[in-house]
C-alpha atoms as a PDB file:
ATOM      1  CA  UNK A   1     -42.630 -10.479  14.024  1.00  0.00           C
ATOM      2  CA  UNK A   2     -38.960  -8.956  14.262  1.00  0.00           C
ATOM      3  CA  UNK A   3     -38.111  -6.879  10.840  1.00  0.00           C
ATOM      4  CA  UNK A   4     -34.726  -8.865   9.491  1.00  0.00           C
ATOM      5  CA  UNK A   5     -31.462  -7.289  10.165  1.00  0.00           C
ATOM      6  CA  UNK A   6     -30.684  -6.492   6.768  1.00  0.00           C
ATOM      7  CA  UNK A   7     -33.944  -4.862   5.624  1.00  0.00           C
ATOM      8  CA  UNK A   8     -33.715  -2.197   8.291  1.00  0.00           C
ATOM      9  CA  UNK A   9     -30.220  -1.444   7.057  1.00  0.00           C
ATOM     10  CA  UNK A  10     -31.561  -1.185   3.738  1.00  0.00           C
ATOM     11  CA  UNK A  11     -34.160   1.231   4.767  1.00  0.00           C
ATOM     12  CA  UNK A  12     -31.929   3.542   6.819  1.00  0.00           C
ATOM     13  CA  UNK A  13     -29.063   3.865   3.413  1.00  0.00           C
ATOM     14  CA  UNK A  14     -31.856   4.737   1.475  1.00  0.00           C
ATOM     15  CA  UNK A  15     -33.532   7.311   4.024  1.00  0.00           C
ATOM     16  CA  UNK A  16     -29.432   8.697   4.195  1.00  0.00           C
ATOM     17  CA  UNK A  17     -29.129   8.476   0.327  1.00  0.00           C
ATOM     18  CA  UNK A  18     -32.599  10.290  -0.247  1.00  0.00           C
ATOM     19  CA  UNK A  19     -31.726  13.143   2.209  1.00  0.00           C
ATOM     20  CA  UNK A  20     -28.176  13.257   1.197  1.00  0.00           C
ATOM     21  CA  UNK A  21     -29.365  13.731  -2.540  1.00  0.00           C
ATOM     22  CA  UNK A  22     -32.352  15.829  -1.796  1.00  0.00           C
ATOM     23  CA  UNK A  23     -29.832  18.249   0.210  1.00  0.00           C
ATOM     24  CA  UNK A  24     -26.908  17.896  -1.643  1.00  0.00           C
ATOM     25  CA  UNK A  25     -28.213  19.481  -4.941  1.00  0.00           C
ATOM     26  CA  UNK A  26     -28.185  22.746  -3.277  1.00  0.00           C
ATOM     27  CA  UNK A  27     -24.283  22.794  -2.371  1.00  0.00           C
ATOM     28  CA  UNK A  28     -21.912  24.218  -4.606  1.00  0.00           C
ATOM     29  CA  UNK A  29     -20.613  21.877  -6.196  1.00  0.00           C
ATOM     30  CA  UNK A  30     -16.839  22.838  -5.332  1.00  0.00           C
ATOM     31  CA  UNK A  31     -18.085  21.930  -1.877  1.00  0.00           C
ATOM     32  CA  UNK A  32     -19.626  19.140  -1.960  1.00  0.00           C
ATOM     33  CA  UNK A  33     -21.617  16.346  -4.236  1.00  0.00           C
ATOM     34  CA  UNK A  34     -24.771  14.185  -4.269  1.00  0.00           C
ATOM     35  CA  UNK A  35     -25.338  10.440  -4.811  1.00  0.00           C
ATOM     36  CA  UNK A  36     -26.206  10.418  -8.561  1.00  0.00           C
ATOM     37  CA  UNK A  37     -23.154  12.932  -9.579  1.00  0.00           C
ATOM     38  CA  UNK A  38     -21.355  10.256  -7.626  1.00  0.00           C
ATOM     39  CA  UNK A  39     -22.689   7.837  -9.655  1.00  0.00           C
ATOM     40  CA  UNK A  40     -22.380   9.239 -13.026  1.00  0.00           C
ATOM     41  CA  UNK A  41     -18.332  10.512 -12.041  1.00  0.00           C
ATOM     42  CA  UNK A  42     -17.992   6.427 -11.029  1.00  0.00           C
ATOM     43  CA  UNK A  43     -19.513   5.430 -14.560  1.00  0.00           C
ATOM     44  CA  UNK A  44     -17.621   7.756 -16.470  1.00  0.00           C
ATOM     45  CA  UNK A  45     -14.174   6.598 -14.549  1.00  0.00           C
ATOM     46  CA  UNK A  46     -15.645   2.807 -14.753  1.00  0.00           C
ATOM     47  CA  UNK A  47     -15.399   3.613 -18.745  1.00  0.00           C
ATOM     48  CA  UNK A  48     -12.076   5.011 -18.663  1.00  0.00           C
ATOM     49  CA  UNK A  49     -10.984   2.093 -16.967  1.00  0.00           C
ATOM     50  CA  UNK A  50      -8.758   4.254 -14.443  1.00  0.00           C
ATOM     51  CA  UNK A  51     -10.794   3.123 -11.406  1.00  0.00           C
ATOM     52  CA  UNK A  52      -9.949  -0.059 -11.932  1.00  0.00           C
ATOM     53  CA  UNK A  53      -6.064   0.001 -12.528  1.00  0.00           C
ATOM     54  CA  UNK A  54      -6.398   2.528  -9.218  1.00  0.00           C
ATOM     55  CA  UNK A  55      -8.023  -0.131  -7.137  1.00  0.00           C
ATOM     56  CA  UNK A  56      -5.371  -3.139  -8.240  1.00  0.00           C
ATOM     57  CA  UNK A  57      -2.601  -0.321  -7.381  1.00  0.00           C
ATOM     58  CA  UNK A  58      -4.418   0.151  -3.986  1.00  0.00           C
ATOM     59  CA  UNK A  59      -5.109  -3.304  -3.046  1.00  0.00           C
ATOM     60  CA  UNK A  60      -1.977  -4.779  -3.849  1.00  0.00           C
ATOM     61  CA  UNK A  61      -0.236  -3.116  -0.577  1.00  0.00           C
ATOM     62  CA  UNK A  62      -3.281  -3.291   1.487  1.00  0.00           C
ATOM     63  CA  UNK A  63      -3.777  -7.092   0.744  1.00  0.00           C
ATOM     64  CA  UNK A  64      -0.337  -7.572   1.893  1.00  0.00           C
ATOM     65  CA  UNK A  65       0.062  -5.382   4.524  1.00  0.00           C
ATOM     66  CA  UNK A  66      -3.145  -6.018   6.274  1.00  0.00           C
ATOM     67  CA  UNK A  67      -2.438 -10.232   6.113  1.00  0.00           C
ATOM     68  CA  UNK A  68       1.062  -9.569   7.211  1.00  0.00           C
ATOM     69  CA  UNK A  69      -0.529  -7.844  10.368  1.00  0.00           C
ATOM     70  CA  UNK A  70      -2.656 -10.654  11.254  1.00  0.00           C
ATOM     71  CA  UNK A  71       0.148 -13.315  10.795  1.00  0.00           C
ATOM     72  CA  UNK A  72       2.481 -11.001  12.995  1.00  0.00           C
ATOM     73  CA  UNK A  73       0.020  -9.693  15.244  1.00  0.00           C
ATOM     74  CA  UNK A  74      -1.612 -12.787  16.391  1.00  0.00           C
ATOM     75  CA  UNK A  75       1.416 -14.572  17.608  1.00  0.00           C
ATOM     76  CA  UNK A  76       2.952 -11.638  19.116  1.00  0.00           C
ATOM     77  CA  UNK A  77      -0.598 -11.153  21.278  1.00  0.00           C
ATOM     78  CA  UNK A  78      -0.794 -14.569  22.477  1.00  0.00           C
ATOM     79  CA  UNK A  79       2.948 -14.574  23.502  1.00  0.00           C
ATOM     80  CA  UNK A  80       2.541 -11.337  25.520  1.00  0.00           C
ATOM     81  CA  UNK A  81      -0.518 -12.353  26.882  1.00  0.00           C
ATOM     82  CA  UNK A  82       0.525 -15.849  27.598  1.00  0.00           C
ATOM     83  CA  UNK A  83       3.545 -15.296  29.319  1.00  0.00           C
ATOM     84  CA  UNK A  84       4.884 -13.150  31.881  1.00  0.00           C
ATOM     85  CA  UNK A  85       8.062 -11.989  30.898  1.00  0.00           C
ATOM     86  CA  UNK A  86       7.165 -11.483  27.738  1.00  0.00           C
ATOM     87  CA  UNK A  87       4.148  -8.718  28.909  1.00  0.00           C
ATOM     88  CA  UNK A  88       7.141  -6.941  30.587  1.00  0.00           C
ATOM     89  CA  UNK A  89       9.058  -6.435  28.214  1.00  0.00           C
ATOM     90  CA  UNK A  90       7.170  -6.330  24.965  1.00  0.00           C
ATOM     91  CA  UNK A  91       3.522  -5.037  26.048  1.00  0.00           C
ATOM     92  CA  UNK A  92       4.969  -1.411  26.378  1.00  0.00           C
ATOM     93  CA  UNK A  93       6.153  -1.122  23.079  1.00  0.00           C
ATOM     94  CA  UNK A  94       2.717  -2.686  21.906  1.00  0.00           C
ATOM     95  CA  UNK A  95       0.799  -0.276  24.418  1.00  0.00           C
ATOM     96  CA  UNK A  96       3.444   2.524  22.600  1.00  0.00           C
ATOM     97  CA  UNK A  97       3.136   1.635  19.078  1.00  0.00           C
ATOM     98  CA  UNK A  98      -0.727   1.818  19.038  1.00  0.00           C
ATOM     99  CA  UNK A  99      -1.066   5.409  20.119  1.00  0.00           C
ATOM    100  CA  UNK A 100       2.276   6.267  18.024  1.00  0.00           C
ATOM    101  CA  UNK A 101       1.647   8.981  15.169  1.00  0.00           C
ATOM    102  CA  UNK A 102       2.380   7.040  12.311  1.00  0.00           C
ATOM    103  CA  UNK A 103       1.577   9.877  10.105  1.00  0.00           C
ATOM    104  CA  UNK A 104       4.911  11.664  11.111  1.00  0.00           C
ATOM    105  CA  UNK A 105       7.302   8.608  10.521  1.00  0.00           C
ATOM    106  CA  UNK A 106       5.809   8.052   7.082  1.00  0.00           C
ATOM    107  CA  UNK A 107       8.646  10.711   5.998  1.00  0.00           C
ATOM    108  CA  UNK A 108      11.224   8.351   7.704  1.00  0.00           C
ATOM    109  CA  UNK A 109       9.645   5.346   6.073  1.00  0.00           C
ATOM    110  CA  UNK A 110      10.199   6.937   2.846  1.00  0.00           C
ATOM    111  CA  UNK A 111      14.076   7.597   3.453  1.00  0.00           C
ATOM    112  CA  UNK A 112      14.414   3.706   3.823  1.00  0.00           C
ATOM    113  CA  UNK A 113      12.229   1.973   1.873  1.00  0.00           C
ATOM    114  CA  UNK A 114      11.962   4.431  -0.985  1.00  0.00           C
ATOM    115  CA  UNK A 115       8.475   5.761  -2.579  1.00  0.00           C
ATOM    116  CA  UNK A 116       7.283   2.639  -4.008  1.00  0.00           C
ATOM    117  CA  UNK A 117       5.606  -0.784  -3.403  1.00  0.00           C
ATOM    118  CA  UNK A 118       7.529  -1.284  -0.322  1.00  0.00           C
ATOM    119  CA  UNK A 119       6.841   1.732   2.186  1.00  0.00           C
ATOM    120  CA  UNK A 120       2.933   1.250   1.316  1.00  0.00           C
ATOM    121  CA  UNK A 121       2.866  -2.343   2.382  1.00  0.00           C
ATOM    122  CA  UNK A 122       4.774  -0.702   5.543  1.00  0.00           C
ATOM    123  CA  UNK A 123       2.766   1.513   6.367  1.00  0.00           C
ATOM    124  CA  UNK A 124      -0.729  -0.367   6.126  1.00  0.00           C
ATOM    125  CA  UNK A 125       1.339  -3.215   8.472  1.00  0.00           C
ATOM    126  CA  UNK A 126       2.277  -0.675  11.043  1.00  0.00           C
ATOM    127  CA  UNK A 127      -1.160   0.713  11.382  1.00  0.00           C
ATOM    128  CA  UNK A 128      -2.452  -2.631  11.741  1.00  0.00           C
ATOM    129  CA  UNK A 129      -0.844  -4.335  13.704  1.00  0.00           C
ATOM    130  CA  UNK A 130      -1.223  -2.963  16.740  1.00  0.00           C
ATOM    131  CA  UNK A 131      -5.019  -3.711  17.157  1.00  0.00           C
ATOM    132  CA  UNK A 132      -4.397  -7.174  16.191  1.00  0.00           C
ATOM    133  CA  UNK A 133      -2.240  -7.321  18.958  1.00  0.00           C
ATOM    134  CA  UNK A 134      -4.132  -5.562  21.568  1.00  0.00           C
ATOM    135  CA  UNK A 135      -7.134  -7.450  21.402  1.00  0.00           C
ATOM    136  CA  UNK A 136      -5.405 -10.914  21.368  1.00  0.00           C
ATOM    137  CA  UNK A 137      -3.076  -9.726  24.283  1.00  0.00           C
ATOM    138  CA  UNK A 138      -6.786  -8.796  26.038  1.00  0.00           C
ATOM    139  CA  UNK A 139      -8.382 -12.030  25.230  1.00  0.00           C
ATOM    140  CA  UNK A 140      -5.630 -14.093  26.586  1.00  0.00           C
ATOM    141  CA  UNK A 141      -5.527 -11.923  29.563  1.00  0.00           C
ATOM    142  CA  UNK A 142     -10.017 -12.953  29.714  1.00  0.00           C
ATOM    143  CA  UNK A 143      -9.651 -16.669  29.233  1.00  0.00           C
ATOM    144  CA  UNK A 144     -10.433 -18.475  32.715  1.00  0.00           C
ATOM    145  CA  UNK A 145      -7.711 -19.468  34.959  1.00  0.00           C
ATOM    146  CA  UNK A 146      -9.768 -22.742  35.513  1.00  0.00           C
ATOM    147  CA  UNK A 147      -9.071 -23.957  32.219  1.00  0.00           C
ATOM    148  CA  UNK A 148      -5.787 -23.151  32.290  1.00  0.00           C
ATOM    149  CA  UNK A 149      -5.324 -25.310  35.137  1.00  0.00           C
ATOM    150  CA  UNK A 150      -7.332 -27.508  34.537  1.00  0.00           C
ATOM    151  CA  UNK A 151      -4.604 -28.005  31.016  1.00  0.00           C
ATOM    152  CA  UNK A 152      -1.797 -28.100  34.014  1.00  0.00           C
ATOM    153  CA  UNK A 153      -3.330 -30.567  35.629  1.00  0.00           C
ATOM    154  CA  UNK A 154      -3.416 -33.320  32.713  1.00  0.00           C
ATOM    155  CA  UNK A 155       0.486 -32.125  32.678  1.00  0.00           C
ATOM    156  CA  UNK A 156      -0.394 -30.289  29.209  1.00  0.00           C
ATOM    157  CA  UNK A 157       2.978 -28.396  28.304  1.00  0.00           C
ATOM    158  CA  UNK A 158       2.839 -24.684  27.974  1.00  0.00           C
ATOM    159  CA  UNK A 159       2.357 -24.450  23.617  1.00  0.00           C
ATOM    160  CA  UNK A 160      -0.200 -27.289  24.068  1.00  0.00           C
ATOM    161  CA  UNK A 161      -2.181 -24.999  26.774  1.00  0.00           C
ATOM    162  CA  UNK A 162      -1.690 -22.147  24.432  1.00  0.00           C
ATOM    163  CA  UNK A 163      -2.652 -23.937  21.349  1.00  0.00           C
ATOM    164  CA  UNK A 164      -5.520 -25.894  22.400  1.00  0.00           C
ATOM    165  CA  UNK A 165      -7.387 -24.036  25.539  1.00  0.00           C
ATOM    166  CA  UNK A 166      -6.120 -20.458  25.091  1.00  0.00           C
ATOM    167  CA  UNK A 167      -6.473 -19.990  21.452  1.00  0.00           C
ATOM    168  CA  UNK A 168     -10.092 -21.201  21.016  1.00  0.00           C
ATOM    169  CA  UNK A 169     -11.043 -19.367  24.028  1.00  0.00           C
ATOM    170  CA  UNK A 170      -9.100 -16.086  22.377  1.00  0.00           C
ATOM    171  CA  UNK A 171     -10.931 -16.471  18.900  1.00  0.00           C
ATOM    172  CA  UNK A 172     -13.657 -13.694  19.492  1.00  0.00           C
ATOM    173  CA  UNK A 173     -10.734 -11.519  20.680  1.00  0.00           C
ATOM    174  CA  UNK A 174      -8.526 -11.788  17.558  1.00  0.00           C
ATOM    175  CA  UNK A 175     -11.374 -11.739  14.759  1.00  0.00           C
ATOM    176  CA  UNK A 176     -12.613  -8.613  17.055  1.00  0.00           C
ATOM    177  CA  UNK A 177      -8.978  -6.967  16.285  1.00  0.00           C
ATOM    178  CA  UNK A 178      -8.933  -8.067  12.977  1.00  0.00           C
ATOM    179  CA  UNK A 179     -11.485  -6.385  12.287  1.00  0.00           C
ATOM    180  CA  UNK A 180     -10.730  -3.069  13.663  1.00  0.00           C
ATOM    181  CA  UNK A 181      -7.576  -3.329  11.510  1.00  0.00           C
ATOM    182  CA  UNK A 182      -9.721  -2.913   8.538  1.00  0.00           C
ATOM    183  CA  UNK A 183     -10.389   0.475   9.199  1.00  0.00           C
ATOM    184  CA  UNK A 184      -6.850   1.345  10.059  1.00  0.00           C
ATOM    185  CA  UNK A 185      -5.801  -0.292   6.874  1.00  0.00           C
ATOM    186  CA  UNK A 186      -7.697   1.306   4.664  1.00  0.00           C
ATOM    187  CA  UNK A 187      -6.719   4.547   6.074  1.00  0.00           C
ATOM    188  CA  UNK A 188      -3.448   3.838   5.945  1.00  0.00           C
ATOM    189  CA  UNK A 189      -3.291   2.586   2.397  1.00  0.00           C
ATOM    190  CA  UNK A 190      -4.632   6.387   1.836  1.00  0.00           C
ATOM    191  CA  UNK A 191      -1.790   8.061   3.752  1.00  0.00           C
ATOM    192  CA  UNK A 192       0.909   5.722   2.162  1.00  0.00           C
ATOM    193  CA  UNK A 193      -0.472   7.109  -1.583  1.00  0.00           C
ATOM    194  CA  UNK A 194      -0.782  10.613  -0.403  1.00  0.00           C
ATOM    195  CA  UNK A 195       2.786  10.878   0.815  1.00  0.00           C
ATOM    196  CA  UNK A 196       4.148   8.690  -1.514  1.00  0.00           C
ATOM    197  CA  UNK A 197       4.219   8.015  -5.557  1.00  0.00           C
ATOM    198  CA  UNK A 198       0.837   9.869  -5.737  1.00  0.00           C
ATOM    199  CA  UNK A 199      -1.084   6.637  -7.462  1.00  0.00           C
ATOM    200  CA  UNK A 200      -3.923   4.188  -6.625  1.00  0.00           C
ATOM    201  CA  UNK A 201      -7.213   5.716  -5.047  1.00  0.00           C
ATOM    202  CA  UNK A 202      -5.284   7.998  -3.332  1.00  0.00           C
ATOM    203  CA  UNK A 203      -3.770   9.475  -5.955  1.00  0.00           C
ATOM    204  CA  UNK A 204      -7.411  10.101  -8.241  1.00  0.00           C
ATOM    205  CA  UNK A 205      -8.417  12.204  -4.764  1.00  0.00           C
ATOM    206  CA  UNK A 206      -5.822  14.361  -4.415  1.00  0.00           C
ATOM    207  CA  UNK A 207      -5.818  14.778  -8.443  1.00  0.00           C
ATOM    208  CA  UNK A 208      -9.979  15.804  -8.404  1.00  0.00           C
ATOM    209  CA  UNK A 209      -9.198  18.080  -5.045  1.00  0.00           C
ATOM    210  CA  UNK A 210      -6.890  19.786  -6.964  1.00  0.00           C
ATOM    211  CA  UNK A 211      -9.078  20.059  -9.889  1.00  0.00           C
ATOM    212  CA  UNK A 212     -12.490  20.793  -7.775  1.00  0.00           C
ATOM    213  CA  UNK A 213     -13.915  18.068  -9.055  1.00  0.00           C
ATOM    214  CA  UNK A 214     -15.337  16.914  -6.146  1.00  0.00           C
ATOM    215  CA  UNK A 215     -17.669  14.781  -7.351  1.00  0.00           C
ATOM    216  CA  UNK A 216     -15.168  12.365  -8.675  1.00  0.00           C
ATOM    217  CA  UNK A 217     -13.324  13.013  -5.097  1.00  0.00           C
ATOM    218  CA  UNK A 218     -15.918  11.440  -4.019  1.00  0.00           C
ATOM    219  CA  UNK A 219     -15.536   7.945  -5.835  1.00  0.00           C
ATOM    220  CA  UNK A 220     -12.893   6.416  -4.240  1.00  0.00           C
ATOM    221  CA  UNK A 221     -14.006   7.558  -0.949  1.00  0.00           C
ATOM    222  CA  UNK A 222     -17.147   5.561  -1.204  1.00  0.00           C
ATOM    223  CA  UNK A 223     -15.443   2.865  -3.033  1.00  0.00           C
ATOM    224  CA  UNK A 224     -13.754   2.565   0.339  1.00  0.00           C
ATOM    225  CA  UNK A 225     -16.277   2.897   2.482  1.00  0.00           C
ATOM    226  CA  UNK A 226     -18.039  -0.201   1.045  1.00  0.00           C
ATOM    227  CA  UNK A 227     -14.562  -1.940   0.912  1.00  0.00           C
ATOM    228  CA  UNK A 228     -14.483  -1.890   4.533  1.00  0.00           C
ATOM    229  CA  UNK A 229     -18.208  -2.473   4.972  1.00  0.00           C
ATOM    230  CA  UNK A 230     -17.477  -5.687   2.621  1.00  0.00           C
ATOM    231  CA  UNK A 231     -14.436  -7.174   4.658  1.00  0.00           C
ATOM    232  CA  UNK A 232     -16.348  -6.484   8.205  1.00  0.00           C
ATOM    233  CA  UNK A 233     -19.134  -8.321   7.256  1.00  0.00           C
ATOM    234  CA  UNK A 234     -16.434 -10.945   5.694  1.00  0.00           C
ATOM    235  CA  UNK A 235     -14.765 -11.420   9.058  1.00  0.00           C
ATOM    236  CA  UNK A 236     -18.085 -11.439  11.054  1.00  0.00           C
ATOM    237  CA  UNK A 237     -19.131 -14.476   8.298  1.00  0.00           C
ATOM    238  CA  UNK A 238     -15.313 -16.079   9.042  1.00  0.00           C
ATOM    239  CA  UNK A 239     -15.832 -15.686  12.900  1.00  0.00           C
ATOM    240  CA  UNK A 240     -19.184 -17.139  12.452  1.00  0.00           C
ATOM    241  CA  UNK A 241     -17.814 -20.370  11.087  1.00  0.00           C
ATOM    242  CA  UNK A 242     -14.564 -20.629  13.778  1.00  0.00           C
ATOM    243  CA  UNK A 243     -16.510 -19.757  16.526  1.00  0.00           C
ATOM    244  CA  UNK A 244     -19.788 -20.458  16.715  1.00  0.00           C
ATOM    245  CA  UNK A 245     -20.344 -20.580  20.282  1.00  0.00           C
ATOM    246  CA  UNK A 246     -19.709 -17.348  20.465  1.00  0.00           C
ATOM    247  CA  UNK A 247     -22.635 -15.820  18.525  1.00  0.00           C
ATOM    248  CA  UNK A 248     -24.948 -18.053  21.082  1.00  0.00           C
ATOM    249  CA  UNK A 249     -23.487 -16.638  23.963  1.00  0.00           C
ATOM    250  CA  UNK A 250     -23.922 -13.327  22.811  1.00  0.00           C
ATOM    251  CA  UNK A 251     -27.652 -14.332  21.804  1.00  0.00           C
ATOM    252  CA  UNK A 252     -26.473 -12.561  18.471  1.00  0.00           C
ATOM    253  CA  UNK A 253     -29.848 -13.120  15.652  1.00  0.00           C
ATOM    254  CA  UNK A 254     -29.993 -12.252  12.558  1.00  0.00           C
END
C-alpha cells in the first residue's frame, strides 16, 4: 500500500520543524529564531492587527501585477512561438528581459512612476512576465507539426489553428510558467517594498532587522513561504481541471 502524497509531506515539515526547533533554541537569538518564537511574534502581531493591514498592502500590487503578467505574457508567448517573424524580432528581447537585473532598474522605475502603488505593481509585472512567456513560447515551439497540419489541411485559418490546436496542446506549458511566476512575484513584491515606501511585509522585515528582532523577521518570511506554497498547489488544482490529460500522461497519482 503506497503512503498518500500528503501524509509524507506532513511527516517531513514536522521532522524539519522538530529539528529546526530543537536546534534553533541554542542560536542567539540576534541570529536566528525557532518555530514557537515564530509563532508567539505572529500571535502577538495577529493582535496588533499590523500583519494584517501589511498583507492587504502587499497583496494589493502582487494580485495585480502577477494577473497582469499572465494576461500579457500568454499572448505575447503564443505569438512568438506561433509565428515566425514575430520569434525574430521579439524572442530576443524576451530571451533579454528574463536574465535582465531587475534589481538595478528598480531605481529608474522609481524616477517614473514615483514610490507608491504604481512602481510595485511594476515591478512584480516585470519579474513575471518573462517566465510566462518563456514557457508558452517553448510549448508552442513542442506542439506536433502533425496537428498543425493536419488544422491546414481542413483550411483552418491561422488564429483558429492557434486557438483551437495550439493552445490546448500549450496548456501544461503556460500553467508550468505561471507557476514559476509565483516565486518571482513574491520576490519581487519584497524588492518593490524594500526600495520603495518602506510598507507591507516588506517593510515589518526591514523594521525587526533593524531592531534585531529577528524573530518577528521571521513572520512575514514564512507568511510568504506558505503564500507561494498555497498558490502552487492552486495552479496545480486549476491545471488539473483545464487539462486533465495531462496528469494521465504524466501517470501523475496522488
Amino acid at each position: 500500500m503506497k503512503m498518500p502524497r500528503w501524509l509524507i509531506t506532513t511527516i517531513s515539515v514536522v521532522i524539519f520543524l522538530a529539528f529546526w526547533e530543537f536546534f534553533g533554541r541554542d542560536i542567539n537569538p540576534i541570529f536566528g529564531s525557532y518555530p514557537t518564537a515564530i509563532i508567539a511574534a505572529f500571535i502577538k502581531l495577529a493582535k496588533s492587527g499590523k500583519i494584517w493591514v501589511a498583507l492587504f498592502q502587499s497583496l494589493q500590487p502582487f494580485v495585480i501585477g502577477y494577473l497582469l503578467a499572465i494576461v500579457v505574457g500568454v499572448p505575447i508567448g503564443l505569438v512568438v512561438g506561433r509565428f515566425r517573424v514575430a520569434e525574430a524580432a521579439l524572442g530576443i528581447y524576451v530571451t533579454a528581459g528574463y536574465a535582465m537585473p531587475l534589481v538595478a532598474l528598480v531605481p529608474l522605475l522609481i524616477l517614473w512612476l514615483g514610490l507608491g502603488f504604481a512602481v510595485k505593481v511594476a515591478v512584480v509585472f516585470l519579474m513575471s512576465i518573462f517566465p510566462v512567456c518563456i514557457n508558452t513560447w517553448a510549448g508552442v515551439n513542442a506542439v506536433p507539426v502533425s496537428l498543425i497540419e493536419v488544422g491546414k489541411s481542413l483550411v483552418a485559418s491561422d488564429a483558429t489553428i492557434l486557438r483551437r490546436i495550439i493552445l490546448p496542446a500549450t496548456l501544461p506549458y503556460i500553467m508550468a510558467g505561471i507557476r514559476l511566476a509565483v516565486g518571482r512575484a513574491v520576490v519581487a513584491m519584497i524588492i518593490a517594498e524594500f526600495f520603495t515606501a518602506i510598507s507591507g511585509l516588506g517593510g515589518i522585515i526591514i523594521q525587526s532587522a533593524n531592531n534585531f528582532d529577528t524573530a518577528t523577521m521571521f513572520v512575514p518570511v514564512v507568511i510568504l513561504m506558505v503564500l507561494a506554497i498555497g498558490l502552487n498547489s492552486l495552479i496545480v488544482w486549476i491545471e488539473r481541471r483545464v487539462a486533465p490529460w495531462q496528469a494521465e500522461i504524466a501517470g501523475r497519482s496522488e
